[in-house]
PDB file of N, CA and C in Angstrom:
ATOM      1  N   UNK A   1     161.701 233.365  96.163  1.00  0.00           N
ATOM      2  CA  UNK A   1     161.980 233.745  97.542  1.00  0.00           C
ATOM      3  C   UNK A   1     162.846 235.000  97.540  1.00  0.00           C
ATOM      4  N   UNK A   2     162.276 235.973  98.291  1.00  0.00           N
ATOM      5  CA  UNK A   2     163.495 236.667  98.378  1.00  0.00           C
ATOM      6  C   UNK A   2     164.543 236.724  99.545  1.00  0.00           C
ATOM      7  N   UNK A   3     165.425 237.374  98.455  1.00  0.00           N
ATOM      8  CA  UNK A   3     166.994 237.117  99.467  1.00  0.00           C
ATOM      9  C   UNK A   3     167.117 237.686 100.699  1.00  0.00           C
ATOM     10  N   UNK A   4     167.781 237.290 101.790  1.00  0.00           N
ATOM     11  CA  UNK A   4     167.552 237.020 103.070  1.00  0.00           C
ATOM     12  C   UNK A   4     166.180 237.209 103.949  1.00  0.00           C
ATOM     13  N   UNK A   5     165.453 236.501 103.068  1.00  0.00           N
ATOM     14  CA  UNK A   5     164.112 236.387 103.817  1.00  0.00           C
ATOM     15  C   UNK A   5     163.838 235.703 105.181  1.00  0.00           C
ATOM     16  N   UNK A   6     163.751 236.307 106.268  1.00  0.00           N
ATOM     17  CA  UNK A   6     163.469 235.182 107.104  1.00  0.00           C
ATOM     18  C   UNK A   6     162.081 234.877 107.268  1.00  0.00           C
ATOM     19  N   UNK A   7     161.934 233.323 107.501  1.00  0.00           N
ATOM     20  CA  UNK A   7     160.523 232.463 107.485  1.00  0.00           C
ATOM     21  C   UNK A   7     160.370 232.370 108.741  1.00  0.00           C
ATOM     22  N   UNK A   8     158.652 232.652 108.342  1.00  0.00           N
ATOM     23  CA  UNK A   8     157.598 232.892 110.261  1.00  0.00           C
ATOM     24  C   UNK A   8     157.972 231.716 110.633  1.00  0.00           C
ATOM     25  N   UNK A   9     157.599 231.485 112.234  1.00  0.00           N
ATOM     26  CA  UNK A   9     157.474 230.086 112.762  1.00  0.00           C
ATOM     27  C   UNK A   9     156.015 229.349 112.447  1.00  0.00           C
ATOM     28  N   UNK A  10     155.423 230.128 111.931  1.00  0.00           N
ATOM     29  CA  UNK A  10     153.896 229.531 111.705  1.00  0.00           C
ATOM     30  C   UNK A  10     153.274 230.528 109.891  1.00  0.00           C
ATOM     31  N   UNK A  11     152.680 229.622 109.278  1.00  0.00           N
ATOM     32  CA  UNK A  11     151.966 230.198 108.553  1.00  0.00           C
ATOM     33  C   UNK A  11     151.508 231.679 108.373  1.00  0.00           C
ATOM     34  N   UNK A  12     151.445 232.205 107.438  1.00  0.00           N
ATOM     35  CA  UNK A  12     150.781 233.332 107.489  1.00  0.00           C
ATOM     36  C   UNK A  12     149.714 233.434 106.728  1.00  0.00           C
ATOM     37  N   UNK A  13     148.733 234.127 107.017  1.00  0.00           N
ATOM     38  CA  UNK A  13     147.334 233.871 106.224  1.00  0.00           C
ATOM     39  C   UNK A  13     147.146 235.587 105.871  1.00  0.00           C
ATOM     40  N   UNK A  14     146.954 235.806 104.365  1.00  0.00           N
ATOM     41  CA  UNK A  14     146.965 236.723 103.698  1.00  0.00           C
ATOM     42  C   UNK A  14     146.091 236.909 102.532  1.00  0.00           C
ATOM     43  N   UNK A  15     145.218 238.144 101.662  1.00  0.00           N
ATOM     44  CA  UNK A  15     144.814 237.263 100.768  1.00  0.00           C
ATOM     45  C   UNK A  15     144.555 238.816  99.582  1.00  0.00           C
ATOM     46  N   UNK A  16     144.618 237.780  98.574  1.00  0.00           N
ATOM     47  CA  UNK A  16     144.548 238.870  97.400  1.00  0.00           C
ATOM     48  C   UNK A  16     143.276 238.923  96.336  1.00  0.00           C
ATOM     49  N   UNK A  17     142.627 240.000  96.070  1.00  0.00           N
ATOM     50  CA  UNK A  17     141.191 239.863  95.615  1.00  0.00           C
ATOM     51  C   UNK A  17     140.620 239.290  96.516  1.00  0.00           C
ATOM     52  N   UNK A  18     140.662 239.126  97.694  1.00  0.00           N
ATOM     53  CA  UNK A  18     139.262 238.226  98.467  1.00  0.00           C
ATOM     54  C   UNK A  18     139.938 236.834  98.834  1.00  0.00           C
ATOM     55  N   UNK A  19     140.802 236.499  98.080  1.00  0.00           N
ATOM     56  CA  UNK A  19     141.083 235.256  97.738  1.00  0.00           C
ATOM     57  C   UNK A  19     142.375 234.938  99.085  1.00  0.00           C
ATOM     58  N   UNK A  20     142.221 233.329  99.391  1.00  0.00           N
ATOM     59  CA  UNK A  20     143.096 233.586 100.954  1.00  0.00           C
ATOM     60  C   UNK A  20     144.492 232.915 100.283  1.00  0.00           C
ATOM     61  N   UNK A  21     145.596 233.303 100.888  1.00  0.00           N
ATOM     62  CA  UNK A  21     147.008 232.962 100.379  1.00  0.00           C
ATOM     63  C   UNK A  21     147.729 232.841 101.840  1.00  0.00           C
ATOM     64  N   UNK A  22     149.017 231.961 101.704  1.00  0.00           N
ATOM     65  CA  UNK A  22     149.394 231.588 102.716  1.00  0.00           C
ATOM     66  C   UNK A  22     150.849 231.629 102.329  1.00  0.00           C
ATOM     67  N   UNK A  23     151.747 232.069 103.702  1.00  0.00           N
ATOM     68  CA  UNK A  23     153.629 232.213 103.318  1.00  0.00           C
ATOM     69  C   UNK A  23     153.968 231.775 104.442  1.00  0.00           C
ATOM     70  N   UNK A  24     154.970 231.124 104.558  1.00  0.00           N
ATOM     71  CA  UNK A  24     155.477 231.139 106.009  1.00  0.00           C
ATOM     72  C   UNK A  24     157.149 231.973 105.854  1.00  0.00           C
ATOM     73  N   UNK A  25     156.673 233.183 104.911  1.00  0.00           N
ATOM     74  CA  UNK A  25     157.801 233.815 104.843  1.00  0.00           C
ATOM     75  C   UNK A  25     157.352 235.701 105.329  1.00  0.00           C
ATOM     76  N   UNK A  26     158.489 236.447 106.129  1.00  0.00           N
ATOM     77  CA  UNK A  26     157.925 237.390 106.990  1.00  0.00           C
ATOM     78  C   UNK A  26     157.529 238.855 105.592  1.00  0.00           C
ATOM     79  N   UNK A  27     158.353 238.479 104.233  1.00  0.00           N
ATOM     80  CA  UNK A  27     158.421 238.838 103.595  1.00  0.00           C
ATOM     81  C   UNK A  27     158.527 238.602 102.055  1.00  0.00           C
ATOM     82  N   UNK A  28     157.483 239.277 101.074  1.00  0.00           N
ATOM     83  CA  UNK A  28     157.459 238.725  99.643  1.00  0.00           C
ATOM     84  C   UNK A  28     158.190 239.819  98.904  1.00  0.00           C
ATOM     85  N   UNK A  29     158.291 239.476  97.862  1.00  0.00           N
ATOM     86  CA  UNK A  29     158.379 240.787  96.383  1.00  0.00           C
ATOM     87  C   UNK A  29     156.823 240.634  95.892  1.00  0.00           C
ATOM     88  N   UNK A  30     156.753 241.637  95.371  1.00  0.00           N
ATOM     89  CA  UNK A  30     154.907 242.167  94.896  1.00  0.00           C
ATOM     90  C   UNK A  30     154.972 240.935  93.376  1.00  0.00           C
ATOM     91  N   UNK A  31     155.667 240.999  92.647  1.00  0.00           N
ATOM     92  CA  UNK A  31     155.796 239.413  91.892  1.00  0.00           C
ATOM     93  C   UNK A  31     155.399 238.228  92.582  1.00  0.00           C
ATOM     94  N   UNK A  32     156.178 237.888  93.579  1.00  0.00           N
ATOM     95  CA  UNK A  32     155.699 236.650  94.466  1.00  0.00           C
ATOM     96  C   UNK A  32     154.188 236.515  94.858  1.00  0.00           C
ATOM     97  N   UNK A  33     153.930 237.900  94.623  1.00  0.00           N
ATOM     98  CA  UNK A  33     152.568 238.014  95.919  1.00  0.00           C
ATOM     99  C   UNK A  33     151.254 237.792  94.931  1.00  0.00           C
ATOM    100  N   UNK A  34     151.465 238.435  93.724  1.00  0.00           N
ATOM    101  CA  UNK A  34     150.839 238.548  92.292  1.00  0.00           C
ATOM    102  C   UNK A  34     150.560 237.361  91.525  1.00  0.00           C
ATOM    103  N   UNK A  35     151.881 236.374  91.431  1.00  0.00           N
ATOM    104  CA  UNK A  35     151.882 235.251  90.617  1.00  0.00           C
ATOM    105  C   UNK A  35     151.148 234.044  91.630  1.00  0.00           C
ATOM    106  N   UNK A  36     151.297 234.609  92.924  1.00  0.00           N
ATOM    107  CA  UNK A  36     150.892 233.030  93.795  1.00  0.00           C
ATOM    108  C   UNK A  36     149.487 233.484  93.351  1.00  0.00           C
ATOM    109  N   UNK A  37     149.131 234.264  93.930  1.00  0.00           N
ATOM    110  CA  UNK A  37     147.445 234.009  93.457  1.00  0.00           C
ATOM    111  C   UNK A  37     147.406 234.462  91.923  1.00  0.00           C
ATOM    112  N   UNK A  38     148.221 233.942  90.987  1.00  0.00           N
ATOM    113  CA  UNK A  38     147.663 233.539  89.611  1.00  0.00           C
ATOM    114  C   UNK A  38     147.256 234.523  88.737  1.00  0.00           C
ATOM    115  N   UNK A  39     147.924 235.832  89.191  1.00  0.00           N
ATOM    116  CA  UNK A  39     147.712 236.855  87.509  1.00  0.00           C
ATOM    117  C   UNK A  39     149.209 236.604  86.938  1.00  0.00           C
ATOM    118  N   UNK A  40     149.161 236.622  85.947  1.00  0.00           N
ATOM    119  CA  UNK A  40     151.106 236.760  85.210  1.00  0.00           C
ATOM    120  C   UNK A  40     150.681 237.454  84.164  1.00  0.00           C
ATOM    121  N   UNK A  41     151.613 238.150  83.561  1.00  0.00           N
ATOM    122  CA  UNK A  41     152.952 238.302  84.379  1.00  0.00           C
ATOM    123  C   UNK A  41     152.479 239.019  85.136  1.00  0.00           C
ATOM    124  N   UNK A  42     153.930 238.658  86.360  1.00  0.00           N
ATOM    125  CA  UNK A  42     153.557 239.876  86.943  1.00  0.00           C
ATOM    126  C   UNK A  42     153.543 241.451  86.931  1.00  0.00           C
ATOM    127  N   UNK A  43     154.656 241.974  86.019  1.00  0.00           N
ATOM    128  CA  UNK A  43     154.912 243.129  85.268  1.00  0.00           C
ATOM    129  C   UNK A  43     153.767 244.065  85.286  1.00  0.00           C
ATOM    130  N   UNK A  44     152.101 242.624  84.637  1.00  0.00           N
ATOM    131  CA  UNK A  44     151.361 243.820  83.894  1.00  0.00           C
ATOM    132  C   UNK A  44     150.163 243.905  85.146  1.00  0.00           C
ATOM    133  N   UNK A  45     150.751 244.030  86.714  1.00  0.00           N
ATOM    134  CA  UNK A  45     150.364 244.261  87.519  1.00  0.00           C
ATOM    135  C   UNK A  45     150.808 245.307  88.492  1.00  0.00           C
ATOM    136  N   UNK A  46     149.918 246.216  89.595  1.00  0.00           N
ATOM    137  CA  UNK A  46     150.494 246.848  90.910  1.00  0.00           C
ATOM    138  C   UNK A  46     149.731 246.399  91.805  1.00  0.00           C
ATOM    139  N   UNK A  47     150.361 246.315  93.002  1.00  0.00           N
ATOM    140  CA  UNK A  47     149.425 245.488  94.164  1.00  0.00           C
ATOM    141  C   UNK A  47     149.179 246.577  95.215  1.00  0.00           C
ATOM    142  N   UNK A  48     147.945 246.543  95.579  1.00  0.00           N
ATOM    143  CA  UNK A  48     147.646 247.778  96.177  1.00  0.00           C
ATOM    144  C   UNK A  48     147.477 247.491  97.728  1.00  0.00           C
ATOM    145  N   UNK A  49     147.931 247.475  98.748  1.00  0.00           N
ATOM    146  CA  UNK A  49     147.402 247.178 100.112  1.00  0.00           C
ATOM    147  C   UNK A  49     146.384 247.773 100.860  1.00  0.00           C
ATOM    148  N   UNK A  50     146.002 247.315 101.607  1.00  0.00           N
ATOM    149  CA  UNK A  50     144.395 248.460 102.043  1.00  0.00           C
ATOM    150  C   UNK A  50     144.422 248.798 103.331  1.00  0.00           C
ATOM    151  N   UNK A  51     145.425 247.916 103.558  1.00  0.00           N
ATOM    152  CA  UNK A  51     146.022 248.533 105.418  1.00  0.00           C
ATOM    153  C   UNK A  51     147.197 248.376 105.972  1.00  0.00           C
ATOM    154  N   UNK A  52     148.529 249.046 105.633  1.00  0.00           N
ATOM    155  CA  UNK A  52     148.334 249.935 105.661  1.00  0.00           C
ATOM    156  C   UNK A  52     147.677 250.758 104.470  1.00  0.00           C
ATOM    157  N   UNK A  53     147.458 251.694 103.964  1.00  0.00           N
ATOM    158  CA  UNK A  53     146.985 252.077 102.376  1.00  0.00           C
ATOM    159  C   UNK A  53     148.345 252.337 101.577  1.00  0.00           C
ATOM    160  N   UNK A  54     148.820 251.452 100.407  1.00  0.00           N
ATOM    161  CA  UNK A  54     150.110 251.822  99.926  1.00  0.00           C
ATOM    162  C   UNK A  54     149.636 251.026  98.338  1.00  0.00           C
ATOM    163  N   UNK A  55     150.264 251.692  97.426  1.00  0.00           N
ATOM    164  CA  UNK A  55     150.494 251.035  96.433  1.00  0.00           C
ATOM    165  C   UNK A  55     151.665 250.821  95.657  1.00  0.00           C
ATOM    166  N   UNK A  56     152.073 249.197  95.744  1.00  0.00           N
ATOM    167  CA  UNK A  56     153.274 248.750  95.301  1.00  0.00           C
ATOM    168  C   UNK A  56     153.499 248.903  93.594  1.00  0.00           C
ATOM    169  N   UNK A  57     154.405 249.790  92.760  1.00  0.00           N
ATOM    170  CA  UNK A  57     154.110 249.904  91.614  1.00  0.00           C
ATOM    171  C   UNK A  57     155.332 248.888  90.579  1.00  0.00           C
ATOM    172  N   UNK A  58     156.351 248.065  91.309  1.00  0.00           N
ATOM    173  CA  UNK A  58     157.328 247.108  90.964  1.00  0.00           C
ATOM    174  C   UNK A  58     157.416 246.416  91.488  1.00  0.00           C
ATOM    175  N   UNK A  59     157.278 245.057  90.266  1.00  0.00           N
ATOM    176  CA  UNK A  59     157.068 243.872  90.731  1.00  0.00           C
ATOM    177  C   UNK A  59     158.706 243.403  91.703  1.00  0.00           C
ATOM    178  N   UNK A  60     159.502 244.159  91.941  1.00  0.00           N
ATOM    179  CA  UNK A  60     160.490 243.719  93.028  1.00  0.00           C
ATOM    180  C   UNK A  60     160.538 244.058  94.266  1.00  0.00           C
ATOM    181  N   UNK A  61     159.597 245.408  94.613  1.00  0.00           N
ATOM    182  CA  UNK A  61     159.369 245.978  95.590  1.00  0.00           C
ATOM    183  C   UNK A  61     159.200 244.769  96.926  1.00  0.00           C
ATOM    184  N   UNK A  62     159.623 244.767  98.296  1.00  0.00           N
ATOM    185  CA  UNK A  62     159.211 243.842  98.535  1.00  0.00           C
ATOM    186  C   UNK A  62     158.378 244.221  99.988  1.00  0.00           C
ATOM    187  N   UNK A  63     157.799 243.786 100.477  1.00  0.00           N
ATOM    188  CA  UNK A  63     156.295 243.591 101.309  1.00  0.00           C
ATOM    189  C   UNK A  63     156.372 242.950 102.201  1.00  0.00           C
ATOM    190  N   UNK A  64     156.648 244.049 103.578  1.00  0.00           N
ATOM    191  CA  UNK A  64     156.398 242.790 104.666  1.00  0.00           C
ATOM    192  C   UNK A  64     154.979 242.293 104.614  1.00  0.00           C
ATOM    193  N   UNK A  65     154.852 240.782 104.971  1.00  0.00           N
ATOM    194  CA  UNK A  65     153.421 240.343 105.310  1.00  0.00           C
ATOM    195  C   UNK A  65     152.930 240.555 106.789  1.00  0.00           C
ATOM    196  N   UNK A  66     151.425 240.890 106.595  1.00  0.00           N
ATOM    197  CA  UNK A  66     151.111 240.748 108.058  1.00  0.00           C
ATOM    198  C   UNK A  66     149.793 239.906 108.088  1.00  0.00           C
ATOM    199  N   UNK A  67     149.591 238.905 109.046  1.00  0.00           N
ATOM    200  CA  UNK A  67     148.555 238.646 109.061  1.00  0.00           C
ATOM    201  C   UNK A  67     147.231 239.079 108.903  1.00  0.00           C
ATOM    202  N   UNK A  68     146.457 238.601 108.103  1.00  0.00           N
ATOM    203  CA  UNK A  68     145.398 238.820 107.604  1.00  0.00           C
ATOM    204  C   UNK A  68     145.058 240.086 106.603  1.00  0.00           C
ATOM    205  N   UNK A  69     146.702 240.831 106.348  1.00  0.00           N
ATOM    206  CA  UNK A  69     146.652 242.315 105.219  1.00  0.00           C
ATOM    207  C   UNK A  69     145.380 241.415 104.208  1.00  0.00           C
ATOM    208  N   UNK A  70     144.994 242.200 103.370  1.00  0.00           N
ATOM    209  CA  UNK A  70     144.355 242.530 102.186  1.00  0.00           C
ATOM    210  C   UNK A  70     145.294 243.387 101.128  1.00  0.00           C
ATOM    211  N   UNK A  71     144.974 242.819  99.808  1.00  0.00           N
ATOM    212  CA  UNK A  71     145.941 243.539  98.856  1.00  0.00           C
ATOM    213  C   UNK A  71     144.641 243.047  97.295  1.00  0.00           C
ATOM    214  N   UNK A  72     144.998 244.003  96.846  1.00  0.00           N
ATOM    215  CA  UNK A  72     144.612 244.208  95.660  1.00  0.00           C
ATOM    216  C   UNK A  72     145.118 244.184  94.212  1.00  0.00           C
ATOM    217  N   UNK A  73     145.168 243.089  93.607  1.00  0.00           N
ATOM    218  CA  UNK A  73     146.381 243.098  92.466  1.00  0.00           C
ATOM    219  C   UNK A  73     145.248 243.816  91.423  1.00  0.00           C
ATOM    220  N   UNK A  74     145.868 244.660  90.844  1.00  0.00           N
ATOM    221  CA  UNK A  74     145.375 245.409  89.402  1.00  0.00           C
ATOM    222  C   UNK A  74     145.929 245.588  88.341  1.00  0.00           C
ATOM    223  N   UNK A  75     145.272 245.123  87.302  1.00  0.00           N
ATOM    224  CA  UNK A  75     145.749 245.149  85.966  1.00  0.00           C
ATOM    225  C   UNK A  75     146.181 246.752  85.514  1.00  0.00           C
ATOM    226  N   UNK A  76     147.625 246.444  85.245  1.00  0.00           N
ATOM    227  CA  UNK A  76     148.316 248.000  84.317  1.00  0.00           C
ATOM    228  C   UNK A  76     148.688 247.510  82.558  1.00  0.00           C
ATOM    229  N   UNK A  77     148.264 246.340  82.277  1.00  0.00           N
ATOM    230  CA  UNK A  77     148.759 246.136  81.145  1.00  0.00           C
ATOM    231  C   UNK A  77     148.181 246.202  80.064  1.00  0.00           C
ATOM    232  N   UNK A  78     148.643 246.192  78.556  1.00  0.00           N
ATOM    233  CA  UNK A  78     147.888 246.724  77.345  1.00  0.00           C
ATOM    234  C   UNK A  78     146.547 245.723  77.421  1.00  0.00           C
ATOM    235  N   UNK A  79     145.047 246.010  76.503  1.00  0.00           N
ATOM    236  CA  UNK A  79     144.174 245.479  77.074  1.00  0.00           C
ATOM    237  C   UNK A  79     144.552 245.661  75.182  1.00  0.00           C
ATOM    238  N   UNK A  80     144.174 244.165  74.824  1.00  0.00           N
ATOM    239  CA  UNK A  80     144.247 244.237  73.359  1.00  0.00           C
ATOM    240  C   UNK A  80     142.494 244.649  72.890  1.00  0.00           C
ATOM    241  N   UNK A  81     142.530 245.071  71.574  1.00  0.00           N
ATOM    242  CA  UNK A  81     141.379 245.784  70.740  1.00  0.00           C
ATOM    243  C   UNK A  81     140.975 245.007  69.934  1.00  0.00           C
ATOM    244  N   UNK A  82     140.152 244.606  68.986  1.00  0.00           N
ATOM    245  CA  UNK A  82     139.813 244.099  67.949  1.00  0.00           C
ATOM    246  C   UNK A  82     139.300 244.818  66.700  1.00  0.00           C
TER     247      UNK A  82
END
């Protein structure tokens, strides 16, 4: 959670890759936003928003939510070789 976050009176419906996510908080960190829908770490991520158009490049940065945003988590991390 981040610190002095204040929480909506109702759900918020949000979603990352396509995928739908829900806060009843008015505000995340791009970590929070990354790990709920399930990439970790979050580090070897940036979350990209598509409306407004912004890209978050630290995972502490933090993000107001708005109903129904779209965001884009993308891999920045080493891609191992064989």
């Amino acid at each position: 959670m981040v610190n002095g976050n204040a929480k909506s009176d109702h759900p918020t419906v949000y979603f990352v890759n396509g995928e739908q996510q829900t806060t009843d908080q008015d505000k995340l960190a791009v970590a929070q936003i990354v790990e709920a829908a399930g990439f970790t770490p979050a580090s070897d991520y940036t979350l990209r928003s598509e409306n407004p158009a912004r890209t978050f490049q630290h995972p502490d940065e933090v993000v107001e939510i708005h109903p129904q945003q779209r965001f884009q988590a993308l891999f920045t991390g080493l891609t191992p070789v064989s």
